[in-house]
N, C-alpha and C. Protein backbone atom coordinates (compact mmCIF):
# COMPACT_ATOMS: atom_id res chain seq x y z
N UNK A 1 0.85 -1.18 0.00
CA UNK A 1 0.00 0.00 0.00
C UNK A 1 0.89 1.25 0.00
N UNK A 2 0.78 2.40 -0.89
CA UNK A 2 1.65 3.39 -1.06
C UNK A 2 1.39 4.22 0.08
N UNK A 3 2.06 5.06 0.52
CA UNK A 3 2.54 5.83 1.58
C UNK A 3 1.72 7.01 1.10
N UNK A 4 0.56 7.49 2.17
CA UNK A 4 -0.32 8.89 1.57
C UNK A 4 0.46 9.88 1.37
N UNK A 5 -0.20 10.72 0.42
CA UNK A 5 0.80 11.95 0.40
C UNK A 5 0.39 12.98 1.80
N UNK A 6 1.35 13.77 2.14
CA UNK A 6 1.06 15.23 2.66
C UNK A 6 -0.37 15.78 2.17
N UNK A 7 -1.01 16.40 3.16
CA UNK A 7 -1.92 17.24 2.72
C UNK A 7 -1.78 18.71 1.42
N UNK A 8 -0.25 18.98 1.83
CA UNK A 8 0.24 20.65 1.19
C UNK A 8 0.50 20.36 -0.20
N UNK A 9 0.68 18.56 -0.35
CA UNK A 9 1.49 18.14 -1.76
C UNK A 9 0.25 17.28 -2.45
N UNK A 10 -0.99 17.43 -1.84
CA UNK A 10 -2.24 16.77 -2.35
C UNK A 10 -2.73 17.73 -2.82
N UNK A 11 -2.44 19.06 -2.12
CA UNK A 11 -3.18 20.27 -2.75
C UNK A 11 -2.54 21.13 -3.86
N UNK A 12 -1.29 20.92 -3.93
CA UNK A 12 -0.63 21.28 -5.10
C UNK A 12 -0.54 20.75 -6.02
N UNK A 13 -0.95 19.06 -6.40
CA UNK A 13 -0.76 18.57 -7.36
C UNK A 13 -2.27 18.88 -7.99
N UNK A 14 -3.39 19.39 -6.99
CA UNK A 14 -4.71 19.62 -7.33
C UNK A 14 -4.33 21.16 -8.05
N UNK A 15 -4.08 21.87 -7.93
CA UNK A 15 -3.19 23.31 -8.23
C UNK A 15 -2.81 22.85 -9.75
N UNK A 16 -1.94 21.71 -10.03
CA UNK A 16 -1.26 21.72 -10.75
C UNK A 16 -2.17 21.23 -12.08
N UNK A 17 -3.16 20.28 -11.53
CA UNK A 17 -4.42 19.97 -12.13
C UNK A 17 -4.97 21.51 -12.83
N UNK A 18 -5.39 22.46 -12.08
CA UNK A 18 -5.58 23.38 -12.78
C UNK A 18 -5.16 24.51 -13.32
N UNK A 19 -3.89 24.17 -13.51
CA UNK A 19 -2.98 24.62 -14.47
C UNK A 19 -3.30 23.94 -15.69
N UNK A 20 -2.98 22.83 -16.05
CA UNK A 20 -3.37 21.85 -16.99
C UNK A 20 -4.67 22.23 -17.70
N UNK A 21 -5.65 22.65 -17.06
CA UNK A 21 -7.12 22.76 -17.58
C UNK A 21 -7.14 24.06 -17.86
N UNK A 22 -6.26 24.95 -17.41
CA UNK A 22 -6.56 26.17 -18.24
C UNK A 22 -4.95 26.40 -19.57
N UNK A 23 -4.54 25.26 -19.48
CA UNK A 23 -3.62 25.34 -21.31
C UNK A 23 -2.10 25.69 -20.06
N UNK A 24 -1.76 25.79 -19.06
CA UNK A 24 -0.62 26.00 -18.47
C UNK A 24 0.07 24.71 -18.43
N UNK A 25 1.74 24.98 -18.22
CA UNK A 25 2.12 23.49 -17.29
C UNK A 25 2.16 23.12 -16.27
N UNK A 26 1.29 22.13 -15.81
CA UNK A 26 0.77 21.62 -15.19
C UNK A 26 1.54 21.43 -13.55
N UNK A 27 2.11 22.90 -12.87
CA UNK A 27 2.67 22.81 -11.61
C UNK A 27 2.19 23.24 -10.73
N UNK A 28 2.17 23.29 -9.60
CA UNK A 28 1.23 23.53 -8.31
C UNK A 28 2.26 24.01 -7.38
N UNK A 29 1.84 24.78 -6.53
CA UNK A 29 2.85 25.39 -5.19
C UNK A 29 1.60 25.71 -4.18
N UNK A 30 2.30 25.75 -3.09
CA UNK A 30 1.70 25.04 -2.01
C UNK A 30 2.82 25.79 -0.04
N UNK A 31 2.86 27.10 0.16
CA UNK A 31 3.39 27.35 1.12
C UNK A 31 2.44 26.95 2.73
N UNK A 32 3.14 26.69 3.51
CA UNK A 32 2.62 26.09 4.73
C UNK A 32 3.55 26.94 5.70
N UNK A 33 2.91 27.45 6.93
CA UNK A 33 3.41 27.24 8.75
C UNK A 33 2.82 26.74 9.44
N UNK A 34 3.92 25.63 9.99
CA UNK A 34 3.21 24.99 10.60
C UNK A 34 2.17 23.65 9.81
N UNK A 35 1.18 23.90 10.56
CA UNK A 35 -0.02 22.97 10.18
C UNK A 35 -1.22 23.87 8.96
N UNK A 36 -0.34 25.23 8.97
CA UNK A 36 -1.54 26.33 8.12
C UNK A 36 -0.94 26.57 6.78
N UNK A 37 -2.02 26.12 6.11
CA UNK A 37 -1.52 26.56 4.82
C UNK A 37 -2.08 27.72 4.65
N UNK A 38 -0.62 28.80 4.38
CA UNK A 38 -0.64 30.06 3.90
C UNK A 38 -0.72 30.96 2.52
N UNK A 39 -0.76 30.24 1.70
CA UNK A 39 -1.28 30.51 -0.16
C UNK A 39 -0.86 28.95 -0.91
N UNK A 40 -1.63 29.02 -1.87
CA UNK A 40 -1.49 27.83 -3.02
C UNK A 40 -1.89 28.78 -4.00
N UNK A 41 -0.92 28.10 -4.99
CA UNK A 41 -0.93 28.79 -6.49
C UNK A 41 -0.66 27.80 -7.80
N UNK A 42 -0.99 28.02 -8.64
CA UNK A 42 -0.17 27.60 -9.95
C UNK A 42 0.40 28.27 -11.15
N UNK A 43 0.99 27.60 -11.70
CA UNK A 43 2.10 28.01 -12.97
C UNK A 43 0.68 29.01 -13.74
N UNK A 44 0.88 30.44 -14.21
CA UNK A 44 0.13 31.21 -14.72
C UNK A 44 0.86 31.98 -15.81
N UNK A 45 1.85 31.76 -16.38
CA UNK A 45 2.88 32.14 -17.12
C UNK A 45 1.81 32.71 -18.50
N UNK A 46 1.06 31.98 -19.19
CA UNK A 46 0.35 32.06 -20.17
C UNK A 46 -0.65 33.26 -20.12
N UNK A 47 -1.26 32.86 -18.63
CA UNK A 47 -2.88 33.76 -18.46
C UNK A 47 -2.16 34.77 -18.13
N UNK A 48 -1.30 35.10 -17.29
CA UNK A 48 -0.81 36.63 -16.72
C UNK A 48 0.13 37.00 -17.76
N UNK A 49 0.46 36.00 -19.55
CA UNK A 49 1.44 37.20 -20.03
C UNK A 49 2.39 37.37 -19.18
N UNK A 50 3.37 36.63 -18.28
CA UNK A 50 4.34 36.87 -17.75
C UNK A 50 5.13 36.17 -17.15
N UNK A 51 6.37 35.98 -18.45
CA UNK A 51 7.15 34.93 -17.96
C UNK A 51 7.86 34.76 -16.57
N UNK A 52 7.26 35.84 -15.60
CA UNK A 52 7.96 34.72 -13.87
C UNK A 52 6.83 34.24 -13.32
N UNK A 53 6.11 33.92 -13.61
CA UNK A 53 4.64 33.67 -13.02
C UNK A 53 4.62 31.83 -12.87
N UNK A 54 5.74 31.37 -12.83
CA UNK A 54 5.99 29.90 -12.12
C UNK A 54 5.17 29.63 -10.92
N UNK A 55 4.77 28.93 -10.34
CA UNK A 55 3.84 28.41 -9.39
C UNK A 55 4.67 28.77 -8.54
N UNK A 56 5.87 28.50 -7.69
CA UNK A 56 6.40 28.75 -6.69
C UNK A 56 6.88 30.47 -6.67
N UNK A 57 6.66 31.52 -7.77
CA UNK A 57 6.98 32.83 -7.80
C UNK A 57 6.00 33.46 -7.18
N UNK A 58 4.28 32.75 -7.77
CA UNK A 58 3.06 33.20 -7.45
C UNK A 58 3.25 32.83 -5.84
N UNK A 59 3.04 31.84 -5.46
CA UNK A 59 3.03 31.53 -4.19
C UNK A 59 3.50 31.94 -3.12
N UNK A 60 5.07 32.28 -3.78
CA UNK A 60 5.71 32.78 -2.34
C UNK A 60 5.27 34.59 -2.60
N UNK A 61 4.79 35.15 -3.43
CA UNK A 61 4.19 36.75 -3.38
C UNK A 61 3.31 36.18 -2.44
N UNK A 62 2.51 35.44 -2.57
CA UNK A 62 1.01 35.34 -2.24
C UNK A 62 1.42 35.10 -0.43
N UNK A 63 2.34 34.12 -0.42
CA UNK A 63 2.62 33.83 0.65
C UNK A 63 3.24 35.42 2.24
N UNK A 64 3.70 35.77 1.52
CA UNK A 64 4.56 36.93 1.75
C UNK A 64 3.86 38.04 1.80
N UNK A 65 2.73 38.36 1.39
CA UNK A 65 1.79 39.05 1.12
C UNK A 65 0.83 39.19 2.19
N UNK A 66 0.39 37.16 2.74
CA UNK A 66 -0.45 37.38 3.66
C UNK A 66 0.05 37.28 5.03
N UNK A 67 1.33 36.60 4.98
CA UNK A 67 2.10 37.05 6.39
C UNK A 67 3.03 38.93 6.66
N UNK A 68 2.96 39.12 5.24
CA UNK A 68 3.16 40.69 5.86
C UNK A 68 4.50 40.48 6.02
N UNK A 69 5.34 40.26 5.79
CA UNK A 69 7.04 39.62 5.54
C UNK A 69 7.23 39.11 4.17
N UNK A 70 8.82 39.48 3.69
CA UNK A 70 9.56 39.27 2.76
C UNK A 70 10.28 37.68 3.22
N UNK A 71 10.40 37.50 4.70
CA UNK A 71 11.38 36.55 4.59
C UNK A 71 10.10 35.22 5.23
N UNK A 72 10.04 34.43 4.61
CA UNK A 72 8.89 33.25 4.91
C UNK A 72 10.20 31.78 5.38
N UNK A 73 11.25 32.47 6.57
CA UNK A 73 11.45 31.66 7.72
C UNK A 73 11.05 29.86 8.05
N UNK A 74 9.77 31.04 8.17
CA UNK A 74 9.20 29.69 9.20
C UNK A 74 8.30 28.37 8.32
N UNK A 75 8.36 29.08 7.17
CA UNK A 75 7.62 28.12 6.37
C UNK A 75 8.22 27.11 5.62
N UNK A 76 7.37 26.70 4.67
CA UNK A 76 7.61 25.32 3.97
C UNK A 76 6.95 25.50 2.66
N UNK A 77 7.51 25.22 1.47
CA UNK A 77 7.07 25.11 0.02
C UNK A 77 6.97 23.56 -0.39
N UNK A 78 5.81 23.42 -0.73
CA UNK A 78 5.73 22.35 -1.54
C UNK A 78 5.25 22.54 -2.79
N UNK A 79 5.99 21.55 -4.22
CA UNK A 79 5.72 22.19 -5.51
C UNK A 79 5.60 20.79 -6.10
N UNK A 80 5.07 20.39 -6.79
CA UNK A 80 5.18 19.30 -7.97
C UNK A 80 6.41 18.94 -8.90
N UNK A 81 6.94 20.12 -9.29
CA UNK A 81 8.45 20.16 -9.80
C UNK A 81 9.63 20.48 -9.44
N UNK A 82 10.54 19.73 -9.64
CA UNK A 82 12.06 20.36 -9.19
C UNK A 82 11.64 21.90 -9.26
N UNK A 83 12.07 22.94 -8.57
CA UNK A 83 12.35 24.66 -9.32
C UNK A 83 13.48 24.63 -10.43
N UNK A 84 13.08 25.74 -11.05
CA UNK A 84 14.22 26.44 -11.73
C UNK A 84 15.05 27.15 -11.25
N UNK A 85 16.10 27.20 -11.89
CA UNK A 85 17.06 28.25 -11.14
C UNK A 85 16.43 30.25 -10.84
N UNK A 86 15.42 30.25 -11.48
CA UNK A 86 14.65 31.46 -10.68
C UNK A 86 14.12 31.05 -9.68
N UNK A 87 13.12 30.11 -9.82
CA UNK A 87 12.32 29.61 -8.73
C UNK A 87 13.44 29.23 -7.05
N UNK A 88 14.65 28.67 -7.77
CA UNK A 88 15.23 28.70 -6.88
C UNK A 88 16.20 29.51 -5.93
N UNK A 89 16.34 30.67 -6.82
CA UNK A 89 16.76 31.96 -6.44
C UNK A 89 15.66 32.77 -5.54
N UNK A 90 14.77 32.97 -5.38
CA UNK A 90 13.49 32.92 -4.57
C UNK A 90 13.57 32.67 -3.58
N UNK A 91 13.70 31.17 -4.11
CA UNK A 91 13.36 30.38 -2.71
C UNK A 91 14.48 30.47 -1.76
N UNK A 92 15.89 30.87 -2.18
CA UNK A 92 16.87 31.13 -0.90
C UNK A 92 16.70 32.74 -0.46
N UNK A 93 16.09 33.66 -1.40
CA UNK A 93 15.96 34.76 -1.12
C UNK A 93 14.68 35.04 -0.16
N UNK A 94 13.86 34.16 -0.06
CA UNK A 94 12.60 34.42 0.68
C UNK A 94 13.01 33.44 2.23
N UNK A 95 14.15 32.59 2.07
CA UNK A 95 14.37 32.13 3.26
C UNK A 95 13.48 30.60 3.61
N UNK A 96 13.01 30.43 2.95
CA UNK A 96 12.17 29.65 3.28
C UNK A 96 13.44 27.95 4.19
N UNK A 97 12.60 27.60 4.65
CA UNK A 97 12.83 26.80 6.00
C UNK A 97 12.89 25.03 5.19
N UNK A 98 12.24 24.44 4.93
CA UNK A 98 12.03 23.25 3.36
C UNK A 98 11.39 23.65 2.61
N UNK A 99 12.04 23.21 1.54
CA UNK A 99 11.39 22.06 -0.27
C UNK A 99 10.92 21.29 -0.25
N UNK A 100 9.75 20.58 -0.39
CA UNK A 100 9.01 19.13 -1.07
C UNK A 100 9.12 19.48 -1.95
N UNK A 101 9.56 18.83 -2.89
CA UNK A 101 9.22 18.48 -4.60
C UNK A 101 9.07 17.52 -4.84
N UNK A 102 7.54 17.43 -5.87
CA UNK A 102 7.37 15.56 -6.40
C UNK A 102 8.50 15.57 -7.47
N UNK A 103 8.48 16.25 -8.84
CA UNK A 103 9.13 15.23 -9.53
C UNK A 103 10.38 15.72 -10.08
N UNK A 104 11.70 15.16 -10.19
CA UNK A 104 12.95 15.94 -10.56
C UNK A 104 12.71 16.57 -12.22
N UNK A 105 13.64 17.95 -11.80
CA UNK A 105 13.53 18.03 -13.75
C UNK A 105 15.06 18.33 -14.08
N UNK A 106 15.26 16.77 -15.00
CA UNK A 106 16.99 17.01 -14.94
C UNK A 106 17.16 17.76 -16.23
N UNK A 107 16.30 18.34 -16.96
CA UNK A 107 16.31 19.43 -18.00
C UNK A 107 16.12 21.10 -17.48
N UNK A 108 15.45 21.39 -16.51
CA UNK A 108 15.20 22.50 -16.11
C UNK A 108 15.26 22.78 -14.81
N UNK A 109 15.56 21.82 -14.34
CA UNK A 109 16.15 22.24 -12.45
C UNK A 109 17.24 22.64 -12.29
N UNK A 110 16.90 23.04 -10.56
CA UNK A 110 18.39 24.00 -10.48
C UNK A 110 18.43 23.52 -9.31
N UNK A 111 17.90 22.66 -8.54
CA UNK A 111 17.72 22.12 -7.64
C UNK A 111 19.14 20.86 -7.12
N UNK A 112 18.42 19.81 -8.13
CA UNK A 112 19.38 18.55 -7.84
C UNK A 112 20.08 18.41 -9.00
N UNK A 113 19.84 19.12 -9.99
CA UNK A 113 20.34 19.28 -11.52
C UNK A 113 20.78 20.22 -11.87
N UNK A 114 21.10 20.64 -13.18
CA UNK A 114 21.97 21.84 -14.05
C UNK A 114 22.37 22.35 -12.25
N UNK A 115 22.51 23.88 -12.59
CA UNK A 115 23.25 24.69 -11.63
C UNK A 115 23.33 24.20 -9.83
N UNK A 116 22.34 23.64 -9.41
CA UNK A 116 22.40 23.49 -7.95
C UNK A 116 22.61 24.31 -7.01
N UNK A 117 21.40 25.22 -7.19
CA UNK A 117 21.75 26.87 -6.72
C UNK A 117 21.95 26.16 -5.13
N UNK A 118 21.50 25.66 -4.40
CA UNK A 118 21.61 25.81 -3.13
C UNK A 118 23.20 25.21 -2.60
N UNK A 119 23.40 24.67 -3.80
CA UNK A 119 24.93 24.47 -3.12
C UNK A 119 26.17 25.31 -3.24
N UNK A 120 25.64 26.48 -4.25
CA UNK A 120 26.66 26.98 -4.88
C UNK A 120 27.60 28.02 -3.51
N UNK A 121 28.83 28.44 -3.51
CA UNK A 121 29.09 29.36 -2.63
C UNK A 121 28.52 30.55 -2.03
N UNK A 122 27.59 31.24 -3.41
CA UNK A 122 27.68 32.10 -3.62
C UNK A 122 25.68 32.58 -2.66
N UNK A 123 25.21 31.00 -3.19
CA UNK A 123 23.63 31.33 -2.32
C UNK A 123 24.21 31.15 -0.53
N UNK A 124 23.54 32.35 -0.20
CA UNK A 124 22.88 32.72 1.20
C UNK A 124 22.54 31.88 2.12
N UNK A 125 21.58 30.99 1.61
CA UNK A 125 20.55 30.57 2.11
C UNK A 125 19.89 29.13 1.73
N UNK A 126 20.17 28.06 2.02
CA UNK A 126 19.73 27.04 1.49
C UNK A 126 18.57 26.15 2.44
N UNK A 127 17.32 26.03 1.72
CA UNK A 127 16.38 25.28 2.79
C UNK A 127 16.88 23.61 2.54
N UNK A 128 16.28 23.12 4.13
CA UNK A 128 16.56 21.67 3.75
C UNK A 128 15.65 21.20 2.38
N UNK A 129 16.09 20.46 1.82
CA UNK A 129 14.84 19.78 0.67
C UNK A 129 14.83 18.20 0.91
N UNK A 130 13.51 17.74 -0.03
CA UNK A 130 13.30 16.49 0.06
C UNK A 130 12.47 16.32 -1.15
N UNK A 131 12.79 15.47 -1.70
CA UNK A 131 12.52 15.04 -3.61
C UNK A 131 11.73 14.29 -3.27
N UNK A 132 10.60 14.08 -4.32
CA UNK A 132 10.27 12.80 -4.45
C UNK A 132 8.78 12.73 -3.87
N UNK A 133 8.50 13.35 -3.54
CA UNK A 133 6.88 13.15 -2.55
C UNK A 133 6.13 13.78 -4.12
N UNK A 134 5.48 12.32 -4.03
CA UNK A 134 4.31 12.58 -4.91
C UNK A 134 4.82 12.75 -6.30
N UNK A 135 5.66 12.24 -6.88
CA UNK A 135 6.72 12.00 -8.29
C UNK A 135 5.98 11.19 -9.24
N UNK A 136 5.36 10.26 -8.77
CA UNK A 136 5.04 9.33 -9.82
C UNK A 136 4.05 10.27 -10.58
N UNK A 137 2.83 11.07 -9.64
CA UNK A 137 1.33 11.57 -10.16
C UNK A 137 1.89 12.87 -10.88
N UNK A 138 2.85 13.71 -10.37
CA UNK A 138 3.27 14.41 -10.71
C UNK A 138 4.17 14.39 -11.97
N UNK A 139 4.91 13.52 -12.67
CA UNK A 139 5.52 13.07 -13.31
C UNK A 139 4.23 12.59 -14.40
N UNK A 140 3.68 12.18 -14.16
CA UNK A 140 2.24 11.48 -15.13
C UNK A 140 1.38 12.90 -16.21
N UNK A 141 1.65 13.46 -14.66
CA UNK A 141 1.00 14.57 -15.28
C UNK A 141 1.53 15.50 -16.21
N UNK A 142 2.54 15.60 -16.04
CA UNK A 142 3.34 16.48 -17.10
C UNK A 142 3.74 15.67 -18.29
N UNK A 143 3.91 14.27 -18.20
CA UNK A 143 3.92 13.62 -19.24
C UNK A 143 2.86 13.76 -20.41
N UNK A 144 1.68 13.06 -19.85
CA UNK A 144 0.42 13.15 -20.30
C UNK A 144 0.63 14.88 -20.91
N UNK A 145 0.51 16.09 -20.36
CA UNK A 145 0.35 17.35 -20.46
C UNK A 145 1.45 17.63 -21.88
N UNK A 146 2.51 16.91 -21.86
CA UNK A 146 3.12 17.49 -22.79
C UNK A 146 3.08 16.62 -24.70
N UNK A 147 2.48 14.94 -23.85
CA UNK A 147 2.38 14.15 -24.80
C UNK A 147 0.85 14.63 -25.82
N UNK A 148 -0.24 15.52 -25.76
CA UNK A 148 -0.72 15.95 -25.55
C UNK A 148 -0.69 17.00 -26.67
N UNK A 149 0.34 17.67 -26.20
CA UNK A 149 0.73 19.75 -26.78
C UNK A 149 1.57 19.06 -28.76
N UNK A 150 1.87 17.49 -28.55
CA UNK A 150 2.76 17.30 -29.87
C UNK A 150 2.23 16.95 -30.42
């Protein structure tokens, strides 16, 4: 019997779901303190006309927004995809505390792939991370999403 997901990474892959249904790629973000989830967003790059509008860019504004702070400490991001090296520039700049990510992207991450912003000398700030939660559905989905667009 598979291991349930997180609640924050059930609701982002639902996020990521509706990305998918409105013509986006299909990613979800998902900030938490604590036991409270503090904004969920998705990839809006298309509808907002604006290429930083990644699910984890939206989220942590959104996030940051409703705690009234730049630096989101105490929280936790969960996303469906490795980040990009923006997304991951963010994410050491906003401080954030962990990473969940379901599925690696060894084409566009910056995470565990290409650059590895959090290891580099030069980032600040590195949250703990943890890969892999929720990879398979998440991975399906972008498959499907892109098998799909050809």
């Amino acid at each position: 019997m598979p291991f349930p997901l997180p609640e924050p990474m059930r609701l982002a892959l639902d996020q990521a779901r509706e990305a998918a249904a409105a013509g986006e790629v299909p990613v979800g973000a998902v900030v938490t303190r604590g036991d409270e989830i503090v904004a969920a967003a998705r990839n809006a790059m298309r509808g907002a006309a604006d290429p930083t509008a990644h699910a984890e860019m939206v989220v942590l504004r959104a996030a940051a927004a409703a705690l009234g702070a730049s630096r989101l400490d105490e929280c936790d991001l969960w996303v469906t995809l490795e980040p990009c090296a923006m997304c991951a520039g963010a994410i050491a700049l906003a401080r954030v505390r962990r990473l969940y990510f379901a599925a690696a992207d060894p084409k566009g991450g910056a995470v565990l792939h290409g650059p590895r912003l959090f290891g580099q000398p030069t980032c600040h700030h590195a949250p703990e991370v943890y890969p892999g939660i929720g990879e398979e559905e998440a991975a399906e989905m972008l498959r499907f999403f892109f098998r799909t667009k050809r």
